[in-house]
PDB file of N, CA and C in Angstrom:
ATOM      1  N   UNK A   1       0.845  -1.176   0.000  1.00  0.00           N
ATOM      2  CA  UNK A   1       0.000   0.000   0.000  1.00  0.00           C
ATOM      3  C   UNK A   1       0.889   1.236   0.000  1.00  0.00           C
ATOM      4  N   UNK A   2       0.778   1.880  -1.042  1.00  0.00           N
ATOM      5  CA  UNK A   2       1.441   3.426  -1.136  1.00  0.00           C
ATOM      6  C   UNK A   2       0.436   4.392  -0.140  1.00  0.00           C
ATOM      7  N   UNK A   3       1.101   4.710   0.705  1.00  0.00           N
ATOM      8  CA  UNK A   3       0.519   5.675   2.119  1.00  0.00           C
ATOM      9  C   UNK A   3       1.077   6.933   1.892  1.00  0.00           C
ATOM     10  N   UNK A   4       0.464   8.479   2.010  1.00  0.00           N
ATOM     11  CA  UNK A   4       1.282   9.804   1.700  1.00  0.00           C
ATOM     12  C   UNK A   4       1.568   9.176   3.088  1.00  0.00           C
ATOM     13  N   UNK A   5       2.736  10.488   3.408  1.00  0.00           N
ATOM     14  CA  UNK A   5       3.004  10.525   4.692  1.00  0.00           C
ATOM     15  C   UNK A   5       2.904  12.418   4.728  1.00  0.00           C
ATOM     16  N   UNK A   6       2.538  13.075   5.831  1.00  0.00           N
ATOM     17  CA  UNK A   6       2.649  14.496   5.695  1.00  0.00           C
ATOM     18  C   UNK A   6       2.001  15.097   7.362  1.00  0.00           C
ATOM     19  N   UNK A   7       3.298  15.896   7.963  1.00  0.00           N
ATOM     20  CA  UNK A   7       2.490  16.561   8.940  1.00  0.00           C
ATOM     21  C   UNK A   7       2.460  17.808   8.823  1.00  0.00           C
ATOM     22  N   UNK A   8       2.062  18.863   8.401  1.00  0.00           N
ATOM     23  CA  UNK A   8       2.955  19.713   8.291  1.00  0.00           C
ATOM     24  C   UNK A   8       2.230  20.906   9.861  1.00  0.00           C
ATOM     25  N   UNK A   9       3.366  21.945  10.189  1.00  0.00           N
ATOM     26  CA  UNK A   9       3.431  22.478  11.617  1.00  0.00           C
ATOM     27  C   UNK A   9       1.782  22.772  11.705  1.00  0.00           C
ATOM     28  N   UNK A  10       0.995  23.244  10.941  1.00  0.00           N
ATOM     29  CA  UNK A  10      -0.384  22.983  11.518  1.00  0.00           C
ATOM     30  C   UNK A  10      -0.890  22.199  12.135  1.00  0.00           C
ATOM     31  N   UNK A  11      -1.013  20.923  11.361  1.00  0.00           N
ATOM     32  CA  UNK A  11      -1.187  19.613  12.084  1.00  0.00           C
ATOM     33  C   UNK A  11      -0.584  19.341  13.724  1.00  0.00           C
ATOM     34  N   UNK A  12       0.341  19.736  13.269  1.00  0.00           N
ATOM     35  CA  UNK A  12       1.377  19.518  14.958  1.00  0.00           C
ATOM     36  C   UNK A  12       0.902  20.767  15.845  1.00  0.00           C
ATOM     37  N   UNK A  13       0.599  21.874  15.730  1.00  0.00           N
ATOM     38  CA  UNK A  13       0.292  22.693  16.787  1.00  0.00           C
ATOM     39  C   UNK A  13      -1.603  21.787  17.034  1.00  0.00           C
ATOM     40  N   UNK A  14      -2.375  21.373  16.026  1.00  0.00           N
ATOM     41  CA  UNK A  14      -3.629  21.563  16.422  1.00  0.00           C
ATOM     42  C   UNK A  14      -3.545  20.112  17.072  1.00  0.00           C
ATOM     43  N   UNK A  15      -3.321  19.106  16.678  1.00  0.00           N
ATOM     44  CA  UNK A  15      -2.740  17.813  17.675  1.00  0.00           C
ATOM     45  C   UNK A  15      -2.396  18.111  19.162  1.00  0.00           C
ATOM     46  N   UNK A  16      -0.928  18.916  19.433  1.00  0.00           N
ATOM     47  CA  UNK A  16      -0.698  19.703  20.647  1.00  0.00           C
ATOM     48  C   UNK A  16      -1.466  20.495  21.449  1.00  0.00           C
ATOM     49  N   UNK A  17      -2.429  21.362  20.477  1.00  0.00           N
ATOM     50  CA  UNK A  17      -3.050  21.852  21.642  1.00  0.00           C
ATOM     51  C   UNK A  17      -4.290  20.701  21.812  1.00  0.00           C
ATOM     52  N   UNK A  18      -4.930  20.430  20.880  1.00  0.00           N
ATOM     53  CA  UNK A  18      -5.964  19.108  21.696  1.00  0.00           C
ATOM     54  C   UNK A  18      -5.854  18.092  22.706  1.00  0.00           C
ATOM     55  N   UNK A  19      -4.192  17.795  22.559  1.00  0.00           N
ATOM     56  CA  UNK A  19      -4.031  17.028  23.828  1.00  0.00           C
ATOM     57  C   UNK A  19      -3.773  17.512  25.054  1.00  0.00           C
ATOM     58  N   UNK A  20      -3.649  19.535  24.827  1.00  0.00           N
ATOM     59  CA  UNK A  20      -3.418  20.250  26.035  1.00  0.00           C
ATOM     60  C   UNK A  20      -4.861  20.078  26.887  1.00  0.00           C
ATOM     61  N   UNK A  21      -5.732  20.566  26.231  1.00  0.00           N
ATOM     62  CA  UNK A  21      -7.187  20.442  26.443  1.00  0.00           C
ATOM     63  C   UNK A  21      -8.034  19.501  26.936  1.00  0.00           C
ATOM     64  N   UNK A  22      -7.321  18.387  26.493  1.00  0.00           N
ATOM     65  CA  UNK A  22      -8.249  16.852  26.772  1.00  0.00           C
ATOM     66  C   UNK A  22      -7.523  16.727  28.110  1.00  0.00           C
ATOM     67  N   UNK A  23      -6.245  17.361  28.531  1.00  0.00           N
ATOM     68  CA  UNK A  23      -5.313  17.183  29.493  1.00  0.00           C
ATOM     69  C   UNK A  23      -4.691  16.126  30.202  1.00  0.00           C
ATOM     70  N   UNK A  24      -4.416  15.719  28.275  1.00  0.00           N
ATOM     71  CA  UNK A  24      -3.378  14.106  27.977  1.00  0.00           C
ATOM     72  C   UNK A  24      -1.748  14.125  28.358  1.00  0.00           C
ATOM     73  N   UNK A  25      -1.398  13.365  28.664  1.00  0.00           N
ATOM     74  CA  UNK A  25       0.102  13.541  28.575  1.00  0.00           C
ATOM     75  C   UNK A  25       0.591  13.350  27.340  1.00  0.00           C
ATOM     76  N   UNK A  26       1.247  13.108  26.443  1.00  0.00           N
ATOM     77  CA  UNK A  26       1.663  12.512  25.709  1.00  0.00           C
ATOM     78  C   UNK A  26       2.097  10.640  25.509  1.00  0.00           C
ATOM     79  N   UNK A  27       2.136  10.432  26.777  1.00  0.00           N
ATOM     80  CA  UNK A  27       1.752   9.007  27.244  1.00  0.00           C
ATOM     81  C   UNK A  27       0.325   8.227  27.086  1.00  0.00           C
ATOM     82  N   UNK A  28      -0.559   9.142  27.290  1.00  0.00           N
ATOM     83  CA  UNK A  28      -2.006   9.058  27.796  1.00  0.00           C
ATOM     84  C   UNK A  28      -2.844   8.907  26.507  1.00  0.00           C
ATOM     85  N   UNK A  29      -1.970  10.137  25.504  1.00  0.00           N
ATOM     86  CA  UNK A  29      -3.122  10.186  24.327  1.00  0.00           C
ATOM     87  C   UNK A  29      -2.194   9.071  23.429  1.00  0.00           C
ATOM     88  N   UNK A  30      -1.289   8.578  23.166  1.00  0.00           N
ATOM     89  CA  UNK A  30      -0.572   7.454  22.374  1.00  0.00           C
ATOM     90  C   UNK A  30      -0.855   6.235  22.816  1.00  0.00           C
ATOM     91  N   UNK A  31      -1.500   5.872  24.081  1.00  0.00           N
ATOM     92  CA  UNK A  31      -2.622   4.515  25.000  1.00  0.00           C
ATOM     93  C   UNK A  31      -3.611   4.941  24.189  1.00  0.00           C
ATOM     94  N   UNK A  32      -4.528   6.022  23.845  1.00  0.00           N
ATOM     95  CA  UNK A  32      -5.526   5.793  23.395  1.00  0.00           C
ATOM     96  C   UNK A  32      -5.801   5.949  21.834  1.00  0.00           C
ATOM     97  N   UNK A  33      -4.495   6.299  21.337  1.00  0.00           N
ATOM     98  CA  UNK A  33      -4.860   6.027  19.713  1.00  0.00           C
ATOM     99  C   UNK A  33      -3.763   4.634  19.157  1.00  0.00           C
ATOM    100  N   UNK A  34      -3.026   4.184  20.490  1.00  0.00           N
ATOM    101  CA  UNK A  34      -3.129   2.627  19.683  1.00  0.00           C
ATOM    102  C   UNK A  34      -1.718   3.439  18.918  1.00  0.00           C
ATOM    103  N   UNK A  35      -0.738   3.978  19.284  1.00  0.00           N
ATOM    104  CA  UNK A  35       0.565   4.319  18.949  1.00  0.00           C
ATOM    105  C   UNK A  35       1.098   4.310  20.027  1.00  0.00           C
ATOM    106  N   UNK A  36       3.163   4.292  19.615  1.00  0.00           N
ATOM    107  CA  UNK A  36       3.813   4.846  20.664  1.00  0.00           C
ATOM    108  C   UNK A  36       4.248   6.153  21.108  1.00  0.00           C
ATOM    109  N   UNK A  37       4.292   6.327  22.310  1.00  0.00           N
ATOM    110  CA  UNK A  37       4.699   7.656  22.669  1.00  0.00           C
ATOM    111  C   UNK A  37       5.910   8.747  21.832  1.00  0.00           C
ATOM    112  N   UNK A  38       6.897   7.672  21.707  1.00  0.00           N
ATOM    113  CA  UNK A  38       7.807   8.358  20.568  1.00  0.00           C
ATOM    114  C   UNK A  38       6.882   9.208  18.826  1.00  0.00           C
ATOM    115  N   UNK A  39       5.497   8.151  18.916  1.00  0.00           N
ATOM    116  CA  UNK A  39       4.779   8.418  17.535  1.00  0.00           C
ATOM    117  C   UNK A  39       4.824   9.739  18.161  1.00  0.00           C
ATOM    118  N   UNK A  40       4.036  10.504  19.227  1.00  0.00           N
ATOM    119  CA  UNK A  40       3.321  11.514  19.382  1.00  0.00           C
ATOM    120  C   UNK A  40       4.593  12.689  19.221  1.00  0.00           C
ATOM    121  N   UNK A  41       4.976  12.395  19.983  1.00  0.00           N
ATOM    122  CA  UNK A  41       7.144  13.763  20.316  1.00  0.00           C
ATOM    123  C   UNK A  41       6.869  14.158  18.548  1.00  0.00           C
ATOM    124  N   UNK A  42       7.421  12.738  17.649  1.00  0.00           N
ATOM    125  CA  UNK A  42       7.404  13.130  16.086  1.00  0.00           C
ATOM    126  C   UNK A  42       6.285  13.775  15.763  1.00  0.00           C
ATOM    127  N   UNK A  43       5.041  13.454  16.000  1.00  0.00           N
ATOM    128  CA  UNK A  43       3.906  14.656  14.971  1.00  0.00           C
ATOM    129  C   UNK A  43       4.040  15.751  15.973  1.00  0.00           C
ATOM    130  N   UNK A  44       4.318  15.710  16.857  1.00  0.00           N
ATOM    131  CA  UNK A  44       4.100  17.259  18.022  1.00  0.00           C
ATOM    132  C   UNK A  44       5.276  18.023  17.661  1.00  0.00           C
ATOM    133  N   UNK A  45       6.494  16.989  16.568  1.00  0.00           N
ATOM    134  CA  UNK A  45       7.335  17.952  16.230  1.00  0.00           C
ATOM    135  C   UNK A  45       7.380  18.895  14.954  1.00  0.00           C
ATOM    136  N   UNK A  46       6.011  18.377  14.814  1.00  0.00           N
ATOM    137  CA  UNK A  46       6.006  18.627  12.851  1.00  0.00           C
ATOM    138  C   UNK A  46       6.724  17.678  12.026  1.00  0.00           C
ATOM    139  N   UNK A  47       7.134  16.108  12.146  1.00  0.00           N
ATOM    140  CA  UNK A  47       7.413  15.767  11.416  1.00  0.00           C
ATOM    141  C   UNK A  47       6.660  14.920  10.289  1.00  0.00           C
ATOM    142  N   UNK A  48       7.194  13.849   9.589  1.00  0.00           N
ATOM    143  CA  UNK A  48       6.308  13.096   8.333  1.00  0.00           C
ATOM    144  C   UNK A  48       5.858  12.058   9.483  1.00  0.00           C
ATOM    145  N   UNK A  49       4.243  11.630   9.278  1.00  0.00           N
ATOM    146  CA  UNK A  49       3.850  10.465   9.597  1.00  0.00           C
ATOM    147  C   UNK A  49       3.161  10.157   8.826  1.00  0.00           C
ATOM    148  N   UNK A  50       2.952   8.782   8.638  1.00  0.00           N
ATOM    149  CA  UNK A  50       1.432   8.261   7.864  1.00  0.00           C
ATOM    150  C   UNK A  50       0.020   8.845   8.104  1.00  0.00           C
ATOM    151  N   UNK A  51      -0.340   8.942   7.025  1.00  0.00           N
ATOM    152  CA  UNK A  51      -2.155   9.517   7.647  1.00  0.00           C
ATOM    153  C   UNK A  51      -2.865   8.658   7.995  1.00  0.00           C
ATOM    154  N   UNK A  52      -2.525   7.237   8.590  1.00  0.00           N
ATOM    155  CA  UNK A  52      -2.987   6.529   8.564  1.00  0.00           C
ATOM    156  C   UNK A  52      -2.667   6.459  10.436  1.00  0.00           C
ATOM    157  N   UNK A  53      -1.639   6.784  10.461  1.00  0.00           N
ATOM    158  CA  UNK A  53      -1.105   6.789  12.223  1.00  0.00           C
ATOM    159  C   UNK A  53      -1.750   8.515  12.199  1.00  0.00           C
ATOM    160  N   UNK A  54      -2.177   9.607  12.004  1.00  0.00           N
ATOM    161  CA  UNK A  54      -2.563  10.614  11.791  1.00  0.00           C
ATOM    162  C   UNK A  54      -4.005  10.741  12.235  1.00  0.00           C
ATOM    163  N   UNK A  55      -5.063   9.937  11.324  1.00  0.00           N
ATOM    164  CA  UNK A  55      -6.169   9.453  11.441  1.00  0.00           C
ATOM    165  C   UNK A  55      -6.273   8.780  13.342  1.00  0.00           C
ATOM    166  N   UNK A  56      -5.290   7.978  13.509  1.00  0.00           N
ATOM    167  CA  UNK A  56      -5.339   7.242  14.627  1.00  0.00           C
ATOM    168  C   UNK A  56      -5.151   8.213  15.904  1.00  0.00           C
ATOM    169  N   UNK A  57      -4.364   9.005  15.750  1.00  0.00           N
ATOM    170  CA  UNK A  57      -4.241  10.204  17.087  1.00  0.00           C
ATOM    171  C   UNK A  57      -5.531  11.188  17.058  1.00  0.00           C
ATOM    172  N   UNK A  58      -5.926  11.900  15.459  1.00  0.00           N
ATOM    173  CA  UNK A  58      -7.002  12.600  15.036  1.00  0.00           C
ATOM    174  C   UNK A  58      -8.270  11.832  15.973  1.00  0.00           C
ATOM    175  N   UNK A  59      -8.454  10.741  15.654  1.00  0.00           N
ATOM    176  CA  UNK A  59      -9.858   9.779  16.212  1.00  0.00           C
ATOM    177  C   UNK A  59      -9.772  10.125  17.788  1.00  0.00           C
ATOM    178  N   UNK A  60      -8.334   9.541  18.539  1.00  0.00           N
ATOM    179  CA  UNK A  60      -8.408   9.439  19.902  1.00  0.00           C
ATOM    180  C   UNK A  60      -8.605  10.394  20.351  1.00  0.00           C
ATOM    181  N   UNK A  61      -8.574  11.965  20.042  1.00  0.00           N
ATOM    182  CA  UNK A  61      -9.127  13.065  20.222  1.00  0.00           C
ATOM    183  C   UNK A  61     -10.356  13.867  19.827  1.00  0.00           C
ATOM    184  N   UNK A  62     -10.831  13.316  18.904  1.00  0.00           N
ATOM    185  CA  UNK A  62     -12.034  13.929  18.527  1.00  0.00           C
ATOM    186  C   UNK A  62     -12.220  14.656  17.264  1.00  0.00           C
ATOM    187  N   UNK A  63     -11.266  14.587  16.490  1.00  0.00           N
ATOM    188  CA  UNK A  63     -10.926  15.521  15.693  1.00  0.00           C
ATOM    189  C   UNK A  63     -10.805  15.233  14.101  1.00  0.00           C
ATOM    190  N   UNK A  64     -11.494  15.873  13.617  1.00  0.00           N
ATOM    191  CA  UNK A  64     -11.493  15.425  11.802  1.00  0.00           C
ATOM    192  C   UNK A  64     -10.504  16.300  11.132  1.00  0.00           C
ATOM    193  N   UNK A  65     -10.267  15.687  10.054  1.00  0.00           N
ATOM    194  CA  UNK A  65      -9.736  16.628   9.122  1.00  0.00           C
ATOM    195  C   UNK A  65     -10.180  15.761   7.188  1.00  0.00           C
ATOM    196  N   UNK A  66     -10.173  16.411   6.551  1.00  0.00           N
ATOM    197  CA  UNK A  66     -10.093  16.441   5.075  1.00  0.00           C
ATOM    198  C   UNK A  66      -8.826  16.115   4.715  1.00  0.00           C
ATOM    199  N   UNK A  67      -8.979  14.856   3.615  1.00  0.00           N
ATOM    200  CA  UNK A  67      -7.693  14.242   3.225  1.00  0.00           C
ATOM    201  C   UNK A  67      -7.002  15.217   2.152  1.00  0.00           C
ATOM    202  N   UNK A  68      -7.822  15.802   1.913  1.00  0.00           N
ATOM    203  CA  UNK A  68      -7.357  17.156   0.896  1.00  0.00           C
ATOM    204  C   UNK A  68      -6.650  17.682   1.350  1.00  0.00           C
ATOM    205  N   UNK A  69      -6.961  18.540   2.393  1.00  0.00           N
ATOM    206  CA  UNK A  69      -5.886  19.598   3.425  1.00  0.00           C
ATOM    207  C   UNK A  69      -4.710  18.544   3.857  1.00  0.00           C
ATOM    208  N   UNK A  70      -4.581  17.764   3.507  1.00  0.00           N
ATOM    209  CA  UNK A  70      -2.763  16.925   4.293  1.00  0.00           C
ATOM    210  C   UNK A  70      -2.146  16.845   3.013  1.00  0.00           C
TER     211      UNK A  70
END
């Protein structure tokens, strides 16, 4: 399966602040989307992830996005 991969610093601030809000650790919200904690550090840094691990943090928070906008 050819997967984009793409975070770009939007993604990573609106990720960051949702898990400020839900008042996740970064431990806490990577237990509930079924990743590792190292996943979360990388998209909270702005880096490339799958939208597929993307989708999976997006869900455990509540949060949609359009495959267009990535």
């Amino acid at each position: 399966m050819n997967e984009k991969s793409h975070t770009p610093a939007s993604f990573a601030d609106t990720i960051r602040e949702a898990r400020h809000q839900h008042g996740w650790s970064q431990e806490t919200l990577a237990e509930q989307a079924g990743v590792s904690r190292p996943t979360i550090a990388r998209v909270e840094a702005g880096n490339d992830i799958s939208t597929a691990t993307l989708a999976k943090i997006a869900e455990a928070l509540g949060l949609t996005f359009k495959m267009e906008s990535i």
